[in-house]
N, C-alpha and C. Protein backbone atom coordinates (compact mmCIF):
# COMPACT_ATOMS: atom_id res chain seq x y z
N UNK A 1 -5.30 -20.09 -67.11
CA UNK A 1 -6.24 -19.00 -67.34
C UNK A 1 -7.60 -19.31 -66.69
N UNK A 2 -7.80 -20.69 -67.01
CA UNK A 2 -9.61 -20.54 -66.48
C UNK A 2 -9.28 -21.39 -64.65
N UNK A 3 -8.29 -21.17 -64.41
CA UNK A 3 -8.47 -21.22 -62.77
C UNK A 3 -8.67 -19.80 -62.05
N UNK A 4 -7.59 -19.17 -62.66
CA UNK A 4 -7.35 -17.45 -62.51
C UNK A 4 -9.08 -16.96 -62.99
N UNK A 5 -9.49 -17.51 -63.69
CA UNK A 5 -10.91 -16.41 -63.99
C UNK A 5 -11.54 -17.39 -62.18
N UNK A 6 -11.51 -18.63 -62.36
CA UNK A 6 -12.36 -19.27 -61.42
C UNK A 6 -12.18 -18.17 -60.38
N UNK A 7 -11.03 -18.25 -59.85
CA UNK A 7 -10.26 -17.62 -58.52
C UNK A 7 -10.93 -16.36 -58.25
N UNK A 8 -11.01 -15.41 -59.25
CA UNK A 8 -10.90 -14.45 -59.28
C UNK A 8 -12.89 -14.15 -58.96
N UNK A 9 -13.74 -15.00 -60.04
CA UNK A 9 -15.13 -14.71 -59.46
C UNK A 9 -15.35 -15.13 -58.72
N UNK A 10 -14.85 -15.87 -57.69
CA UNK A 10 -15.38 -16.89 -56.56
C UNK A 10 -14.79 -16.11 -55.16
N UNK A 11 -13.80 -15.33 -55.30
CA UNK A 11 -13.16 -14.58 -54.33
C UNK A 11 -13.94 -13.21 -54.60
N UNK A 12 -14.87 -12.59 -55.57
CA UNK A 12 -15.12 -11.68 -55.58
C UNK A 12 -16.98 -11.54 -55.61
N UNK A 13 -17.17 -12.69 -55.15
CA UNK A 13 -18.66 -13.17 -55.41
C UNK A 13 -19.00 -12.87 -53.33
N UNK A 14 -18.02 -12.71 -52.60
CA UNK A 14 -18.03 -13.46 -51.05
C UNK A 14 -18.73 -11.94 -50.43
N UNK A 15 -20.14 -12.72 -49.46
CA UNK A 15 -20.55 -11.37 -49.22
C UNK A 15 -20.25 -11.23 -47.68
N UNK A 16 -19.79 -10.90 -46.67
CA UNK A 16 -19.25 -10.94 -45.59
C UNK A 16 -20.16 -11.74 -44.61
N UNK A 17 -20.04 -12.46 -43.61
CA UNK A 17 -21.43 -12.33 -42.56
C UNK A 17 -21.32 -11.22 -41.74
N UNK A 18 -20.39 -10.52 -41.74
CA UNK A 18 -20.87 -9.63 -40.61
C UNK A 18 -21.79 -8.51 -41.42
N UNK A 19 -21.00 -8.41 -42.93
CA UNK A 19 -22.34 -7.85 -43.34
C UNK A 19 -23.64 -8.01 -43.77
N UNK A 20 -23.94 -9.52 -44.12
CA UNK A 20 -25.18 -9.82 -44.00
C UNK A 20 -25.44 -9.87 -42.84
N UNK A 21 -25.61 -10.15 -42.00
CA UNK A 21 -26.29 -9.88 -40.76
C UNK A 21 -27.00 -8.42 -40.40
N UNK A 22 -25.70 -7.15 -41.15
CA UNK A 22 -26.33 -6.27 -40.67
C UNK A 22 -27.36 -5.85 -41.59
N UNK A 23 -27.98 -6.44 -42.33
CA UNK A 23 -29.68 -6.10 -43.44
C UNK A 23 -30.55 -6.35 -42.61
N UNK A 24 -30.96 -5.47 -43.13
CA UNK A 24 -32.85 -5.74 -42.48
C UNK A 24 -33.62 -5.73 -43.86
N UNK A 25 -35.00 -6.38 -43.26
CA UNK A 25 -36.06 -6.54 -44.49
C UNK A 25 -36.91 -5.07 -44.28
N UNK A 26 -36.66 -4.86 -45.77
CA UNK A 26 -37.50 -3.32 -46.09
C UNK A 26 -36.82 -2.75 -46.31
N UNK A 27 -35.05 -2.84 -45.89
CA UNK A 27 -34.31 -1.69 -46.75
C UNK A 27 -34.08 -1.50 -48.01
N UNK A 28 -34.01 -0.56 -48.71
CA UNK A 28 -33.69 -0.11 -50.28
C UNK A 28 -32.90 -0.64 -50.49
N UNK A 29 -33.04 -1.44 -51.93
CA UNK A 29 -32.16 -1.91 -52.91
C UNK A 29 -31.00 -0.92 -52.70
N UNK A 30 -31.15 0.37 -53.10
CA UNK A 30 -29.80 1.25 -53.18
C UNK A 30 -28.83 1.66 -51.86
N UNK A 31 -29.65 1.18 -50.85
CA UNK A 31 -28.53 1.45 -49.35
C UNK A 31 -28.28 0.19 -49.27
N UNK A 32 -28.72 -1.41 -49.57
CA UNK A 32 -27.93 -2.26 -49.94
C UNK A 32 -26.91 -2.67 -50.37
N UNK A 33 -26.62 -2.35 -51.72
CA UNK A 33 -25.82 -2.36 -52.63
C UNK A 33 -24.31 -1.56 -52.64
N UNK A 34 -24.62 -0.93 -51.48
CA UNK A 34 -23.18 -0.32 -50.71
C UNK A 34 -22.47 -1.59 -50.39
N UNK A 35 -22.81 -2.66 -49.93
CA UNK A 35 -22.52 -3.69 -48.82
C UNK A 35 -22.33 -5.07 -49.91
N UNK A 36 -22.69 -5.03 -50.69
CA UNK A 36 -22.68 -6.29 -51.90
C UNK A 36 -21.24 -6.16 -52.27
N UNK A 37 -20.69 -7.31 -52.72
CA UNK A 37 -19.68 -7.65 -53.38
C UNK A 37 -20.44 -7.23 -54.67
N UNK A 38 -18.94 -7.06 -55.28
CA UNK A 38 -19.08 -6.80 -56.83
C UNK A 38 -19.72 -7.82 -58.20
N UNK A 39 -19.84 -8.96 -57.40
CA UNK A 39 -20.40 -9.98 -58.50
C UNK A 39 -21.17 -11.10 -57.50
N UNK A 40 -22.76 -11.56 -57.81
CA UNK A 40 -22.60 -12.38 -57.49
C UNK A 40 -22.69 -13.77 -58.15
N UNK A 41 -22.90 -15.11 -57.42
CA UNK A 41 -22.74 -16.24 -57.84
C UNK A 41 -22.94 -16.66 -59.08
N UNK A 42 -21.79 -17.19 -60.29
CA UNK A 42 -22.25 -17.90 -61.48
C UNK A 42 -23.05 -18.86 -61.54
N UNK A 43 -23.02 -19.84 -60.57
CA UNK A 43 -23.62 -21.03 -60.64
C UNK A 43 -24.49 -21.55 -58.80
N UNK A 44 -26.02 -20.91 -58.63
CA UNK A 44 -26.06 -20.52 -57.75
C UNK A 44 -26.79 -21.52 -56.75
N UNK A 45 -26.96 -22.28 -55.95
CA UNK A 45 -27.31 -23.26 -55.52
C UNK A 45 -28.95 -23.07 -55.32
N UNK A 46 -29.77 -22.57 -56.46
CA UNK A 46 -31.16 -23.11 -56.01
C UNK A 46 -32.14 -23.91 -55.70
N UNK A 47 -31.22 -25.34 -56.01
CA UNK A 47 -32.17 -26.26 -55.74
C UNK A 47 -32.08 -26.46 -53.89
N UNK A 48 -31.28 -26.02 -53.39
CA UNK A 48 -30.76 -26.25 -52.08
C UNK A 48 -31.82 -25.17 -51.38
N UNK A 49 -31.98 -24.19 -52.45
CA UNK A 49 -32.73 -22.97 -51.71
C UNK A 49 -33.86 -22.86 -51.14
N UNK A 50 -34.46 -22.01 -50.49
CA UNK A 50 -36.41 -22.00 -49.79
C UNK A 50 -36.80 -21.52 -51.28
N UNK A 51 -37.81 -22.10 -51.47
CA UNK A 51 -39.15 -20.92 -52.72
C UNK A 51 -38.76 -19.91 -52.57
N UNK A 52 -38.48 -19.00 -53.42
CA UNK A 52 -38.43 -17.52 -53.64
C UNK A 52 -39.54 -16.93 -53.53
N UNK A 53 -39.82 -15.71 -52.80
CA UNK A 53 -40.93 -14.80 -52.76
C UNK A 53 -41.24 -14.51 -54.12
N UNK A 54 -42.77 -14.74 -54.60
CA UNK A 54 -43.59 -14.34 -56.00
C UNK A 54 -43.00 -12.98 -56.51
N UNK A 55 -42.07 -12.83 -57.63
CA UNK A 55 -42.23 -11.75 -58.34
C UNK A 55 -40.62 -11.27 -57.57
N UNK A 56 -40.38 -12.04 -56.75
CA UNK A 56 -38.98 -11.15 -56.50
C UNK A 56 -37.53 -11.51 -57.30
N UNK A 57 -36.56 -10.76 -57.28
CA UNK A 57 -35.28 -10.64 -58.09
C UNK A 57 -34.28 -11.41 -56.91
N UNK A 58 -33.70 -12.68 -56.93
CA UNK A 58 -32.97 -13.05 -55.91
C UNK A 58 -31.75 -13.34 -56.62
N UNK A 59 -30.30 -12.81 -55.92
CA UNK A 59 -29.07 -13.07 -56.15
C UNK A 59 -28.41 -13.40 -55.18
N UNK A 60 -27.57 -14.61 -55.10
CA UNK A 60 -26.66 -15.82 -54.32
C UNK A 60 -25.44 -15.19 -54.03
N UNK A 61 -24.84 -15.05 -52.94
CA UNK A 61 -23.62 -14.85 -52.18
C UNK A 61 -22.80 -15.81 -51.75
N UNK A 62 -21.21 -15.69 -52.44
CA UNK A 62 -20.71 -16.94 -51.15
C UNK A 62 -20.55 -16.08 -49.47
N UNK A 63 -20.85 -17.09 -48.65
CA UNK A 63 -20.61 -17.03 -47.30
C UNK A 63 -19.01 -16.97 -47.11
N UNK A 64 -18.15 -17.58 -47.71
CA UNK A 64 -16.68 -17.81 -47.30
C UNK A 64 -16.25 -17.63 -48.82
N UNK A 65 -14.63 -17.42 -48.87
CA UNK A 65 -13.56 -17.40 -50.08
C UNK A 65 -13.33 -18.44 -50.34
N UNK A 66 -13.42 -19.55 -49.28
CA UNK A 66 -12.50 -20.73 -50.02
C UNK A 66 -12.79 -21.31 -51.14
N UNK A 67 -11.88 -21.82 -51.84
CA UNK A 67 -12.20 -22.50 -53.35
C UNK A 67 -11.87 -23.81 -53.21
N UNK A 68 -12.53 -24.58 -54.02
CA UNK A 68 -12.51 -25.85 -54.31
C UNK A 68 -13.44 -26.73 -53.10
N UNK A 69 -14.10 -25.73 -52.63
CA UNK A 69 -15.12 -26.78 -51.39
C UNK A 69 -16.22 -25.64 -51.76
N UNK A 70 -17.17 -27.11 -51.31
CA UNK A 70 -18.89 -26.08 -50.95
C UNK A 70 -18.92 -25.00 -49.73
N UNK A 71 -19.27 -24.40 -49.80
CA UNK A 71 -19.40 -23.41 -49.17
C UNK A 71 -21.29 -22.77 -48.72
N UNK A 72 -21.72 -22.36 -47.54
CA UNK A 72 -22.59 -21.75 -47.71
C UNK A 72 -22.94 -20.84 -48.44
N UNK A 73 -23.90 -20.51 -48.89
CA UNK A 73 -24.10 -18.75 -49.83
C UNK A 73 -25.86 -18.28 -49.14
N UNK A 74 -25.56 -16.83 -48.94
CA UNK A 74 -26.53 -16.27 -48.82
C UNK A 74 -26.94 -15.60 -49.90
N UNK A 75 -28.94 -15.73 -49.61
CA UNK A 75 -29.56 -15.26 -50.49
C UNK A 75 -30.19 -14.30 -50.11
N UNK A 76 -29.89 -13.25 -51.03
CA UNK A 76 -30.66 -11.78 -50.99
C UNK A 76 -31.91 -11.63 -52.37
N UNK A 77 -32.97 -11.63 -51.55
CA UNK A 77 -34.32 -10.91 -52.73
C UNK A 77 -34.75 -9.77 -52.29
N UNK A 78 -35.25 -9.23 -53.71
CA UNK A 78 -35.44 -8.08 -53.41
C UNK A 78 -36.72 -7.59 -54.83
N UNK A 79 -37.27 -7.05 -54.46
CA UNK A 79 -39.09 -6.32 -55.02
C UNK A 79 -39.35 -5.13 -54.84
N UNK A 80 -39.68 -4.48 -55.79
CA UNK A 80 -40.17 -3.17 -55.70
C UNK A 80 -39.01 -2.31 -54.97
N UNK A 81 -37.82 -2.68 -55.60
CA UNK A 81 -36.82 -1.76 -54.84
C UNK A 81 -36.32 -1.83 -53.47
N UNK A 82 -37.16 -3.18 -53.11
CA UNK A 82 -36.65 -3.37 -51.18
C UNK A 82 -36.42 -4.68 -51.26
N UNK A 83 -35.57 -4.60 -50.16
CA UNK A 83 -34.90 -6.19 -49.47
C UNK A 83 -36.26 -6.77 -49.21
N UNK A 84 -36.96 -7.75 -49.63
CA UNK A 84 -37.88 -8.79 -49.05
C UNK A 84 -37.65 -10.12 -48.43
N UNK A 85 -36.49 -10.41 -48.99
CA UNK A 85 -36.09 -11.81 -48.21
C UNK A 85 -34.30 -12.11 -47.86
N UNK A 86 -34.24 -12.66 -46.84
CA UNK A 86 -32.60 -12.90 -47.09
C UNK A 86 -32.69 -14.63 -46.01
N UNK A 87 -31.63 -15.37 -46.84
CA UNK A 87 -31.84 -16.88 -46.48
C UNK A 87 -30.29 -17.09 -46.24
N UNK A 88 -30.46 -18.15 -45.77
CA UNK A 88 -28.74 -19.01 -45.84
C UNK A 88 -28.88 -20.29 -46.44
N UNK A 89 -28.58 -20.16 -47.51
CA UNK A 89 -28.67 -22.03 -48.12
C UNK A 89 -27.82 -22.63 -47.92
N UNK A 90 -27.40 -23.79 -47.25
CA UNK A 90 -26.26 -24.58 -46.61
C UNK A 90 -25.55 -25.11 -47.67
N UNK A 91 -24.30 -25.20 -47.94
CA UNK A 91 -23.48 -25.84 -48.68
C UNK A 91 -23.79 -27.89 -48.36
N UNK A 92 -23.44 -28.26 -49.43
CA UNK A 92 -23.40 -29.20 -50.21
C UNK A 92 -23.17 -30.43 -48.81
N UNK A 93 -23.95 -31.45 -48.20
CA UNK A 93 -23.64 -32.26 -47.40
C UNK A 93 -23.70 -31.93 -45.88
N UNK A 94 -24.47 -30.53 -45.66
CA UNK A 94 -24.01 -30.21 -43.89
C UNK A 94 -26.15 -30.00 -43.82
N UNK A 95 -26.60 -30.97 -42.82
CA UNK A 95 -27.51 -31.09 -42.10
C UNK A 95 -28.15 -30.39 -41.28
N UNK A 96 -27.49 -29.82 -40.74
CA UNK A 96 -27.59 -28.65 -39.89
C UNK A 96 -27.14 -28.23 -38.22
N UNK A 97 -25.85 -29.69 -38.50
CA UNK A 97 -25.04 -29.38 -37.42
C UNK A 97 -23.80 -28.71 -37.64
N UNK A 98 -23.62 -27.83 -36.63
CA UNK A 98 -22.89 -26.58 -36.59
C UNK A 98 -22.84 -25.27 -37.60
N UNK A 99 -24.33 -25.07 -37.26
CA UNK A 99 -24.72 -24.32 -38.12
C UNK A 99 -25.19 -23.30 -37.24
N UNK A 100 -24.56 -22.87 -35.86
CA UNK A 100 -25.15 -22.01 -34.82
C UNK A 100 -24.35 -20.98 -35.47
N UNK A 101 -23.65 -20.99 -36.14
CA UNK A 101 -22.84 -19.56 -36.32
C UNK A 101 -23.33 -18.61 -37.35
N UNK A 102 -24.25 -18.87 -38.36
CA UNK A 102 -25.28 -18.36 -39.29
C UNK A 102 -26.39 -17.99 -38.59
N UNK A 103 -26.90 -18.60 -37.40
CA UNK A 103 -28.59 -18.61 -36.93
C UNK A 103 -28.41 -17.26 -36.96
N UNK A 104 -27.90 -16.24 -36.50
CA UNK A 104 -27.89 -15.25 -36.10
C UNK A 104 -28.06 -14.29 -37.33
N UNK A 105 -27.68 -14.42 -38.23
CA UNK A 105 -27.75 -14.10 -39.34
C UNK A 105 -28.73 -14.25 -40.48
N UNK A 106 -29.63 -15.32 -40.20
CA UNK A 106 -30.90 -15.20 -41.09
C UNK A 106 -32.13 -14.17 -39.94
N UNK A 107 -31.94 -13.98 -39.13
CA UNK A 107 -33.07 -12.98 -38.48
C UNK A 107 -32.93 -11.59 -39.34
């Protein structure tokens, strides 16, 4: 049972890159939220994360499905109803080699 719950939020937490990539900063919370997975992260890697923008609401994405490994997750904040920030916090042990395949994706 509690692998099946694991399975089940961790496969349903995954926010695409092709669709993060396509956000921009300043769009509405509500034309966002088309594009969000249905849940995100239980347990969300902030210590890994940049400072959060003052006063904003930030929720963690996995980057990939796989289970039982770290994984990247993107972070979406958001204030006054708009996207203000979006990050990539690197999974657990990676430095920042081969990490060209995200660059594109925090702009």
């Amino acid at each position: 049972m509690a692998f099946g719950w694991y399975a089940y939020a961790e496969k349903h937490s995954v926010l695409e890159p092709a669709a993060y990539a396509e956000l921009r900063l300043g769009t509405p919370a509500a034309d966002v939220e088309h594009v969000l997975p249905e849940r995100d992260v239980n347990d969300p890697p902030e210590e890994r994360a940049p400072a959060p923008p003052d006063g904003a609401d930030c929720r963690y994405y996995r980057a990939s499905g796989e289970l039982f490994v770290s994984v990247d997750h993107f972070r979406l904040c958001f204030e006054a109803g708009r996207l203000v920030a979006k990050d990539v916090v690197p999974r657990v042990g990676l430095s920042g080699e081969g990490r060209e395949e995200y660059e594109e994706f925090s702009r």
